[in-house]
Protein backbone atom coordinates (compact mmCIF):
# COMPACT_ATOMS: atom_id res chain seq x y z
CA UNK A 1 -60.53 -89.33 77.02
CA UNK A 2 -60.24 -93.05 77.05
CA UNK A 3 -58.26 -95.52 74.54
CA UNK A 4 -61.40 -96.99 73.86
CA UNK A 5 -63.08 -93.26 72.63
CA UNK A 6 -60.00 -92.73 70.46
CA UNK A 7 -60.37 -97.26 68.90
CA UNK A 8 -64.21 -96.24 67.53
CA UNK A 9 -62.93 -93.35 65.83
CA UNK A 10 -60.11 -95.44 64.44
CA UNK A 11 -62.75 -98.30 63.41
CA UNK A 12 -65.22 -95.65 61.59
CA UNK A 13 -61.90 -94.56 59.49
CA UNK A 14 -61.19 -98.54 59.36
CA UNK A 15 -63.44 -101.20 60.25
CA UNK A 16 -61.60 -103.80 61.43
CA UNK A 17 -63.60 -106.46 59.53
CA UNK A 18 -62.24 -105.07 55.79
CA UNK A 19 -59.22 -106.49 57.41
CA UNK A 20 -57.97 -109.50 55.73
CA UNK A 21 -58.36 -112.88 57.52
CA UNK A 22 -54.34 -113.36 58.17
CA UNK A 23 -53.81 -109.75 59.66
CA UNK A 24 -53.73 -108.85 63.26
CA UNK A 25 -55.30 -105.57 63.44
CA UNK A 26 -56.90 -103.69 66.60
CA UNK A 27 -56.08 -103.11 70.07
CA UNK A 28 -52.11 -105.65 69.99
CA UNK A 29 -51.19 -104.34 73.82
CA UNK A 30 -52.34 -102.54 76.72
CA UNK A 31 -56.01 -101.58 78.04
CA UNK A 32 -58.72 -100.16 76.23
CA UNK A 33 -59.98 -98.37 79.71
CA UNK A 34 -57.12 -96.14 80.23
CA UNK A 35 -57.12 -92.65 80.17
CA UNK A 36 -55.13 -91.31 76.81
CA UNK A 37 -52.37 -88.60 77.45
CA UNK A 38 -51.80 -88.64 73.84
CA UNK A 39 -51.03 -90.82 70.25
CA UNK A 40 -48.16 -91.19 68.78
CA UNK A 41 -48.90 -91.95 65.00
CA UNK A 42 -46.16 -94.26 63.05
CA UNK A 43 -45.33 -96.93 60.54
CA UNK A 44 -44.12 -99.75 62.76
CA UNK A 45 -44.00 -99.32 66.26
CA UNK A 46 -40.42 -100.42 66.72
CA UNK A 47 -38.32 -99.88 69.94
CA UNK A 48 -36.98 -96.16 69.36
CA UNK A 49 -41.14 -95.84 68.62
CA UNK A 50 -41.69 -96.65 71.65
CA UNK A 51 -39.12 -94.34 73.54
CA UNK A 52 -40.11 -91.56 71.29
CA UNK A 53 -43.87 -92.25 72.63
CA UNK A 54 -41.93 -92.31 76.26
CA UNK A 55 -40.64 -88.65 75.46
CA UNK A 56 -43.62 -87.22 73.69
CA UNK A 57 -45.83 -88.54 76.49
CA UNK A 58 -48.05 -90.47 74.54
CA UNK A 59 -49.34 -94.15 76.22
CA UNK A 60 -51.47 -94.67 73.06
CA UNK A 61 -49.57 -95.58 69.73
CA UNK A 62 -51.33 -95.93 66.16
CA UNK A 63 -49.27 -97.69 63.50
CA UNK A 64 -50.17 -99.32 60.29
CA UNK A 65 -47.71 -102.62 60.46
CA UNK A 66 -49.18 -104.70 63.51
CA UNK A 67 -45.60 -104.98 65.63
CA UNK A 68 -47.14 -108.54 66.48
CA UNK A 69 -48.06 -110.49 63.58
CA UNK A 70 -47.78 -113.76 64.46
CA UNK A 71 -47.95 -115.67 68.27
CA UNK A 72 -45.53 -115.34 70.96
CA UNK A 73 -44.48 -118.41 72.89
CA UNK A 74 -42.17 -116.25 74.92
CA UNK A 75 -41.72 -112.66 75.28
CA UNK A 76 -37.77 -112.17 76.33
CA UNK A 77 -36.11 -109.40 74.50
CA UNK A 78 -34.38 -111.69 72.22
CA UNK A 79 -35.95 -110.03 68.85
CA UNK A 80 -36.97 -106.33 67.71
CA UNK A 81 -40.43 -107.52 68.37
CA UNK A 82 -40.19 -108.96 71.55
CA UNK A 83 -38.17 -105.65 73.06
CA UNK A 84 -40.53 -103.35 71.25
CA UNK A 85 -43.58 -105.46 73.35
CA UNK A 86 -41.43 -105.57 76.50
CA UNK A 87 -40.86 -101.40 76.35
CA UNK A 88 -44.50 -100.94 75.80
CA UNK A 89 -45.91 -103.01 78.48
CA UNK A 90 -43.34 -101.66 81.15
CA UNK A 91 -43.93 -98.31 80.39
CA UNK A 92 -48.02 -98.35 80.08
CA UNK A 93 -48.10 -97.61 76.56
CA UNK A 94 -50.90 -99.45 74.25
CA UNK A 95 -50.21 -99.87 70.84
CA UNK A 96 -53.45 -100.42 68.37
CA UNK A 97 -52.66 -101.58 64.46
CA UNK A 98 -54.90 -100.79 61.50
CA UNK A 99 -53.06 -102.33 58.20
CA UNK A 100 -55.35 -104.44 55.83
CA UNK A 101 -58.13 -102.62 57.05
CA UNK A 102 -56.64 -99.19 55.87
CA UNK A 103 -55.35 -101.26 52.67
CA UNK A 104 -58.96 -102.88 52.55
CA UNK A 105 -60.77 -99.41 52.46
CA UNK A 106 -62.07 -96.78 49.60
CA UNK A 107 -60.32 -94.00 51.10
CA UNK A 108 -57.18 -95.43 52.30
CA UNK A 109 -53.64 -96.74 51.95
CA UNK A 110 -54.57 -97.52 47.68
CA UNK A 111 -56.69 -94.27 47.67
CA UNK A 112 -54.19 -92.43 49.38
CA UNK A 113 -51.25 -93.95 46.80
CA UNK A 114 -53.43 -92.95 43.85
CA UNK A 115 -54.07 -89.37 45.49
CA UNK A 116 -50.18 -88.71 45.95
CA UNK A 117 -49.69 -89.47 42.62
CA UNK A 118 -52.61 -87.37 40.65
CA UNK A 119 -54.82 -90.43 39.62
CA UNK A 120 -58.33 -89.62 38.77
CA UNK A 121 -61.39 -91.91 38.41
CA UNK A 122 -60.04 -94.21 40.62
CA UNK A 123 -61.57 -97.60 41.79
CA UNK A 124 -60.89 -100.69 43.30
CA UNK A 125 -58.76 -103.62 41.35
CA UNK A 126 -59.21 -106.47 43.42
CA UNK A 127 -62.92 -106.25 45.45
CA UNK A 128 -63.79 -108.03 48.35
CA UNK A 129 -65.26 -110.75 47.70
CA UNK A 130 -68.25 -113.29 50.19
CA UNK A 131 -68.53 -109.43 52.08
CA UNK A 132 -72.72 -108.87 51.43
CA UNK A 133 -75.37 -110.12 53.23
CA UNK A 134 -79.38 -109.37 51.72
CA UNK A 135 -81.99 -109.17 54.95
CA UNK A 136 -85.78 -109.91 53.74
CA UNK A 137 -88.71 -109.10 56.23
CA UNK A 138 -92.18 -108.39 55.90
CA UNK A 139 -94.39 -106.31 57.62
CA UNK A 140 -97.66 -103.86 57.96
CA UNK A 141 -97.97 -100.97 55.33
CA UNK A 142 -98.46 -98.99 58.72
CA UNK A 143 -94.96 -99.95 60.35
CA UNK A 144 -93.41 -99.87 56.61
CA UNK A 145 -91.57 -96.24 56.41
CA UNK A 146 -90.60 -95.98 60.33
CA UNK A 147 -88.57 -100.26 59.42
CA UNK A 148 -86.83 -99.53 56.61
CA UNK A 149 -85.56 -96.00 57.58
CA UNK A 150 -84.60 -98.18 61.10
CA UNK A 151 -82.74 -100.77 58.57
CA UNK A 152 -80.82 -97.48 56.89
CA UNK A 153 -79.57 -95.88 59.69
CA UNK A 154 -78.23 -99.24 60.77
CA UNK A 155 -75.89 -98.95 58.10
CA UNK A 156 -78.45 -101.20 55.44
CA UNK A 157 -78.92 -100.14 51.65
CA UNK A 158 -75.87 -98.72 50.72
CA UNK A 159 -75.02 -99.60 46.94
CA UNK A 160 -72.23 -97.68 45.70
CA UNK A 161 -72.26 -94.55 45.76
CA UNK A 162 -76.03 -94.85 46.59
CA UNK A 163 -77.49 -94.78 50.06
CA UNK A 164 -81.24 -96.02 51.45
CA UNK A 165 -81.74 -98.64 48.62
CA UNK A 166 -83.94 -100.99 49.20
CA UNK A 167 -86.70 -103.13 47.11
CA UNK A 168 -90.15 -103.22 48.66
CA UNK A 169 -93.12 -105.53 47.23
CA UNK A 170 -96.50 -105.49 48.57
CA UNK A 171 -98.34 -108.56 48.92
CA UNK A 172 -100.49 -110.74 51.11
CA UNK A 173 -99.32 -112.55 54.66
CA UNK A 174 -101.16 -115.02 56.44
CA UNK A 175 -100.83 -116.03 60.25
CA UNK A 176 -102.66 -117.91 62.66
CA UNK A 177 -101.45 -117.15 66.88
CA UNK A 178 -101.71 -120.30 68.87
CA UNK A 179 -102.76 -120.00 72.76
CA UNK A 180 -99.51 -118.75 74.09
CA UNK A 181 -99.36 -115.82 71.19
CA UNK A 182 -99.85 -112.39 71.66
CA UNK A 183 -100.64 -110.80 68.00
CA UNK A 184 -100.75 -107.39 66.98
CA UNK A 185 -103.43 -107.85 64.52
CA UNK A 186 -106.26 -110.17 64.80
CA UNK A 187 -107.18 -112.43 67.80
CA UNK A 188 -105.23 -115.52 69.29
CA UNK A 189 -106.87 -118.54 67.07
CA UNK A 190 -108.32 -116.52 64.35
CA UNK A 191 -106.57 -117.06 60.88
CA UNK A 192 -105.43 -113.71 59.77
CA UNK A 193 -104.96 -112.80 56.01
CA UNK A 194 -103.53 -109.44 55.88
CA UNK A 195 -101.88 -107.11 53.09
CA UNK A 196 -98.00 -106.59 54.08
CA UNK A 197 -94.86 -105.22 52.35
CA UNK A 198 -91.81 -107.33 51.39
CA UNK A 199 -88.82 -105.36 52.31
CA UNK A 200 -84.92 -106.26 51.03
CA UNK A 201 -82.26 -104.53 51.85
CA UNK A 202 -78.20 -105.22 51.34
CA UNK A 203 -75.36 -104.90 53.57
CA UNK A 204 -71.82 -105.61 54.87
CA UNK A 205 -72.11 -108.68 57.09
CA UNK A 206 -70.41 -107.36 59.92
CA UNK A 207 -73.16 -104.78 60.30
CA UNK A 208 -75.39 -108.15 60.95
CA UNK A 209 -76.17 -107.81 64.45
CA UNK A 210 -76.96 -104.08 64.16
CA UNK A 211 -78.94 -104.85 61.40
CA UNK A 212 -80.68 -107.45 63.42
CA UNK A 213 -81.28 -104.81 66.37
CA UNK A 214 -82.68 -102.09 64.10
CA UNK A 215 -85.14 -104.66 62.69
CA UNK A 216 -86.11 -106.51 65.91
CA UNK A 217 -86.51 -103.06 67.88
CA UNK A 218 -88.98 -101.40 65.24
CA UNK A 219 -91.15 -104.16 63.87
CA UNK A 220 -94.47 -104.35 65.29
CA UNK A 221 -94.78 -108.13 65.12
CA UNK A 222 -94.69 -110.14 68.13
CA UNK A 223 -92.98 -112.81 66.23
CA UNK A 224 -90.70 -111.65 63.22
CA UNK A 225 -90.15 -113.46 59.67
CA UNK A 226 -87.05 -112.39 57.86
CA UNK A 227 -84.21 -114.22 55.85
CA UNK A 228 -80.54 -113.30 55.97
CA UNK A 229 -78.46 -114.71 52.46
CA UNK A 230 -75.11 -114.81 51.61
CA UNK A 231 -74.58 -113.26 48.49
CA UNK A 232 -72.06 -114.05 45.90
CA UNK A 233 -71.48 -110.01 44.46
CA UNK A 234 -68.17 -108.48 45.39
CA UNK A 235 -68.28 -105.12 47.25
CA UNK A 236 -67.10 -102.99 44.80
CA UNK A 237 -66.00 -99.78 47.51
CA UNK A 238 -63.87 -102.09 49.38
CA UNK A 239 -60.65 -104.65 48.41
CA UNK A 240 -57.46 -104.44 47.67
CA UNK A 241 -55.77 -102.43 45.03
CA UNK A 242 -56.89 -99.21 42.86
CA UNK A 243 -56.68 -98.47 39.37
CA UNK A 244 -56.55 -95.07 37.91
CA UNK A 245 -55.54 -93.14 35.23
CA UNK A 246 -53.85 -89.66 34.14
CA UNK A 247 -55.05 -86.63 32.48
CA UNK A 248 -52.54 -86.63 29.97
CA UNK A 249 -50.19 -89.86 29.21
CA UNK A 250 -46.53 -90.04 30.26
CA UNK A 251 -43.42 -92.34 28.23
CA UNK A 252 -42.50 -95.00 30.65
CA UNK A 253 -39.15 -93.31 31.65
CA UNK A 254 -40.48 -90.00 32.36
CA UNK A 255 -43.35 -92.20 34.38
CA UNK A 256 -41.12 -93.48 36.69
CA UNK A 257 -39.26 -90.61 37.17
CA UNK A 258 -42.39 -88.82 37.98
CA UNK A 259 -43.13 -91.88 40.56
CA UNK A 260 -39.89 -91.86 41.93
CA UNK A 261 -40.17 -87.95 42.81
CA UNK A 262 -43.77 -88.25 44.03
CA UNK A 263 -43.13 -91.50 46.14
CA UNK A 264 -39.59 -90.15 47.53
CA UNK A 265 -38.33 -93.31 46.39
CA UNK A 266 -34.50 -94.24 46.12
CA UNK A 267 -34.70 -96.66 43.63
CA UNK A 268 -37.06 -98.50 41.65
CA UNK A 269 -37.00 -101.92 39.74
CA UNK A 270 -39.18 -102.12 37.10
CA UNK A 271 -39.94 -104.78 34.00
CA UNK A 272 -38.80 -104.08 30.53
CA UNK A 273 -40.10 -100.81 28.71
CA UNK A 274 -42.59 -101.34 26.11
CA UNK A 275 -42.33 -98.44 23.86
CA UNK A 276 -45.85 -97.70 24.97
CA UNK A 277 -47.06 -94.71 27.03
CA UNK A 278 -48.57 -94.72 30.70
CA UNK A 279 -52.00 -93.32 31.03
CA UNK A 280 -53.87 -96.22 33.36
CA UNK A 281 -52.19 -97.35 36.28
CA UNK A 282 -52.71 -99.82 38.84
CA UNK A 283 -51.46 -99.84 42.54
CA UNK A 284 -51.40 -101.81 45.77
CA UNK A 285 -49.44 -100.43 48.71
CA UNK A 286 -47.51 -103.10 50.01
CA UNK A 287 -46.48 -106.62 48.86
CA UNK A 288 -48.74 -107.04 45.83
CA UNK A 289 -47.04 -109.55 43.20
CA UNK A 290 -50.40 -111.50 43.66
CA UNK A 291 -52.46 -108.91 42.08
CA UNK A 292 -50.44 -108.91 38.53
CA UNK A 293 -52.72 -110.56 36.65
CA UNK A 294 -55.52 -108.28 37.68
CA UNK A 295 -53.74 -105.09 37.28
CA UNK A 296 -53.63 -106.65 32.99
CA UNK A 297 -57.04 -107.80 33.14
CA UNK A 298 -58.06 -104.43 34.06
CA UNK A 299 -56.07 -103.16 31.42
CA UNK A 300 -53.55 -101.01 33.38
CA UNK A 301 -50.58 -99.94 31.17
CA UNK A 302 -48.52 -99.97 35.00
CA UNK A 303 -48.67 -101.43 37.83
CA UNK A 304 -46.71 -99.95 41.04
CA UNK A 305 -46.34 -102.11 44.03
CA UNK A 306 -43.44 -103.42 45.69
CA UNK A 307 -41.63 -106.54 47.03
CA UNK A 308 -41.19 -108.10 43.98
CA UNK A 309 -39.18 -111.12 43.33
CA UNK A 310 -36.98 -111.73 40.48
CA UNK A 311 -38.94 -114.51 38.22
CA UNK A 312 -42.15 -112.14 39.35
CA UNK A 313 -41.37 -109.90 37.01
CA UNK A 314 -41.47 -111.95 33.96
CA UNK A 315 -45.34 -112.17 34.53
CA UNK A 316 -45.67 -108.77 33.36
CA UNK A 317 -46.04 -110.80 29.86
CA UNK A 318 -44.91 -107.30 27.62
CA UNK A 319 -48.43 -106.08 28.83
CA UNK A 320 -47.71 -104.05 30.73
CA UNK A 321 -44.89 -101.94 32.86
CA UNK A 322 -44.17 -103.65 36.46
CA UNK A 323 -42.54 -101.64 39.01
CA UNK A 324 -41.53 -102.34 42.57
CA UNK A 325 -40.73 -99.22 44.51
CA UNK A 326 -40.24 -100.45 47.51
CA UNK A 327 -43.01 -101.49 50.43
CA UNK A 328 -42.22 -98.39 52.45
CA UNK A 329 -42.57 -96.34 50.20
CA UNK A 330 -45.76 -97.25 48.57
CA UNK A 331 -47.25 -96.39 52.18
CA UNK A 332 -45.61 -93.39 52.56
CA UNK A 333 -47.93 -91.01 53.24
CA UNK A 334 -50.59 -93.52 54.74
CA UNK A 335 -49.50 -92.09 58.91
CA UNK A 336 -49.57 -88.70 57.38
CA UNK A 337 -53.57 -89.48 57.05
CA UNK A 338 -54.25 -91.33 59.88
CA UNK A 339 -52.74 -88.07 61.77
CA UNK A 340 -55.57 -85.69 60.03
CA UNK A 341 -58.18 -87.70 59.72
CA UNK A 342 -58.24 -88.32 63.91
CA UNK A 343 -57.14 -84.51 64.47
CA UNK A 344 -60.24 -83.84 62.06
CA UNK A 345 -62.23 -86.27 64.65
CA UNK A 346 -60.77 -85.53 67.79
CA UNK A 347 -59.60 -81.31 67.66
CA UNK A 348 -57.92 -80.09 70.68
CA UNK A 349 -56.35 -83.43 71.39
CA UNK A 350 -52.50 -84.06 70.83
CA UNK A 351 -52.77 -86.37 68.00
CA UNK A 352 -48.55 -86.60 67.24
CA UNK A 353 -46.55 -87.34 63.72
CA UNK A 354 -44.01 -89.90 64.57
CA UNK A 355 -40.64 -88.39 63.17
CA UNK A 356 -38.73 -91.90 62.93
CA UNK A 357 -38.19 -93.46 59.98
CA UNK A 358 -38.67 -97.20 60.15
CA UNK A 359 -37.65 -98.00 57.19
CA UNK A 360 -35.27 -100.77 57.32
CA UNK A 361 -34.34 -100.88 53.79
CA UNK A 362 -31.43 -98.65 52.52
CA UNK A 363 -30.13 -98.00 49.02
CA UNK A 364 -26.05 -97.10 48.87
């Protein structure tokens, strides 16, 4: 099996273009065309990553934080990223990052947070916003059914949790071919006035071109009319963030005690208590001070994230209970997936737990 095989099962479990526009996701180092021999799964793909990769036999590693983030004028060995780079190249081994895209989707790093922890009716906090694109065409009553199901197995119409929605309108077209047209209906010259159906259809704009194939491939028309817009409605299934809430309600100490077991954290730094008790809670793996003031506006009693500064923490405002336990830790268990969702994908395939523990932060 090639790298390549095993990238388009990792972009179907993250696309890379939930990724955020900052990130550096995807294939970092090495060659898509090589045969695999086996992926090492980790966190960060530091140097004694690497050599575990050597000693496992893997050439293909998956991690979450991309090991190069931002340029390289010079690749030496004079930093932890520039040796980890160096060790991969020389010994053939690709590395291939997924973060923000994982953070980014319904089902992972946020989902996977809420999951460890026992939320339930979860959803996203912060939604992804300028991420929908509406495609209207028009076309025969005749070539009507065989279009649109095209458009939906293009990935078109999803809503939700609603697939093959669309909005059709029937109405009449009007055409006239000129001397170098060759039209499906009617004769070159004649004006043609002829009933059609209005078709719209949503969907994420990096399914455009697909979209555009699906349409172009199964319309009868030698000439096709359509409109692409921009629309303003967040995606509601993808973003950053999640909100959730528990059966029963917790006090705020026995909360973060619960958190702290749950999370295998070894400390946590937390806001004031409140004297109120925890029921809906908002996460975001990762650094997340940004998303404060939405975790209140959506009415979360806590918010867990991590990377916190000190002043950060006065913008809880007594509304609600902020805890940072720690950026590690809030991703815990997000290599643990990535390991069974590709050995779900790809059986009979060594598809490898890192067992190092990049962690660089320690609590005495």
């Amino acid at each position: 099996m090639k790298i390549k095989e095993i990238i388009s099962v990792l972009e179907e479990m993250a696309p890379l273009a939930y990724a955020e526009d900052f990130d550096n996701v995807g294939l970092l180092v090495g060659n898509q065309n090589d045969y695999c021999t086996g992926v090492l799964v980790c966190h960060d793909a530091l140097e004694n990553v690497i050599e575990e990769a050597i000693a496992k036999k893997c050439n293909f590693i998956v991690c979450f934080h991309p090991i190069l983030f931002s340029g390289l004028k010079k690749i030496t060995g004079k930093n932890y990223v520039e040796r980890s780079v160096l060790k991969a190249i020389k010994n053939d081994i690709a590395i291939y990052a997924v973060h923000t895209a994982l953070d980014n989707h319904q089902n992972g790093v946020n989902k996977i947070f809420c999951d460890a922890l026992g939320l339930t009716n979860t959803k996203v906090l912060i939604p992804k916003e300028s991420f929908i694109q509406k495609l209207v065409t028009y076309t025969v009553p005749e070539n009507h059914t065989k279009l649109r199901n095209a458009l939906f197995e293009a990935g078109a119409g999803n809503i939700g949790n609603y697939e093959n929605c669309s909005f059709n309108l029937q109405g009449i077209g009007t055409y006239q071919g000129n001397e170098n047209s060759n039209p499906e209906i009617g004769e070159i010259g004649e004006f043609v006035e002829n009933t059609e159906i209005r078709i719209e259809v949503t969907f994420e704009k990096h399914l455009q071109s697909k979209i555009l194939k699906a349409l172009f491939s199964n319309h009868i028309y030698e000439e096709v009319a359509y409109e692409i817009y921009n629309l303003e409605n967040s995606h509601q299934n993808i973003g950053l963030g999640m909100i959730g809430e528990f059966e029963t309600e917790m006090q705020e100490k026995e909360f973060l005690l619960f958190v702290k077991d749950k999370m295998k954290a070894d400390g946590i730094r937390h806001s004031e208590y409140l004297g109120r008790p925890i029921k809906k809670v908002a996460v975001l793996g990762g650094s997340g001070s940004f998303a404060i003031k939405k975790a209140i506006q959506a009415g979360a009693d806590a918010f867990l994230t991590a990377d916190l500064k000190y002043h950060q923490f006065y913008e809880a405002e007594n509304q609600l209970l902020l805890a940072d336990i720690g950026h590690f830790e809030s991703e815990r268990y997000t290599k643990n997936y990535i390991v069974e969702y590709l050995t779900k994908k790809i059986p009979n395939f060594a598809i490898i737990l890192s067992e190092e523990n990049t962690n660089p932060v320690k609590y005495l």
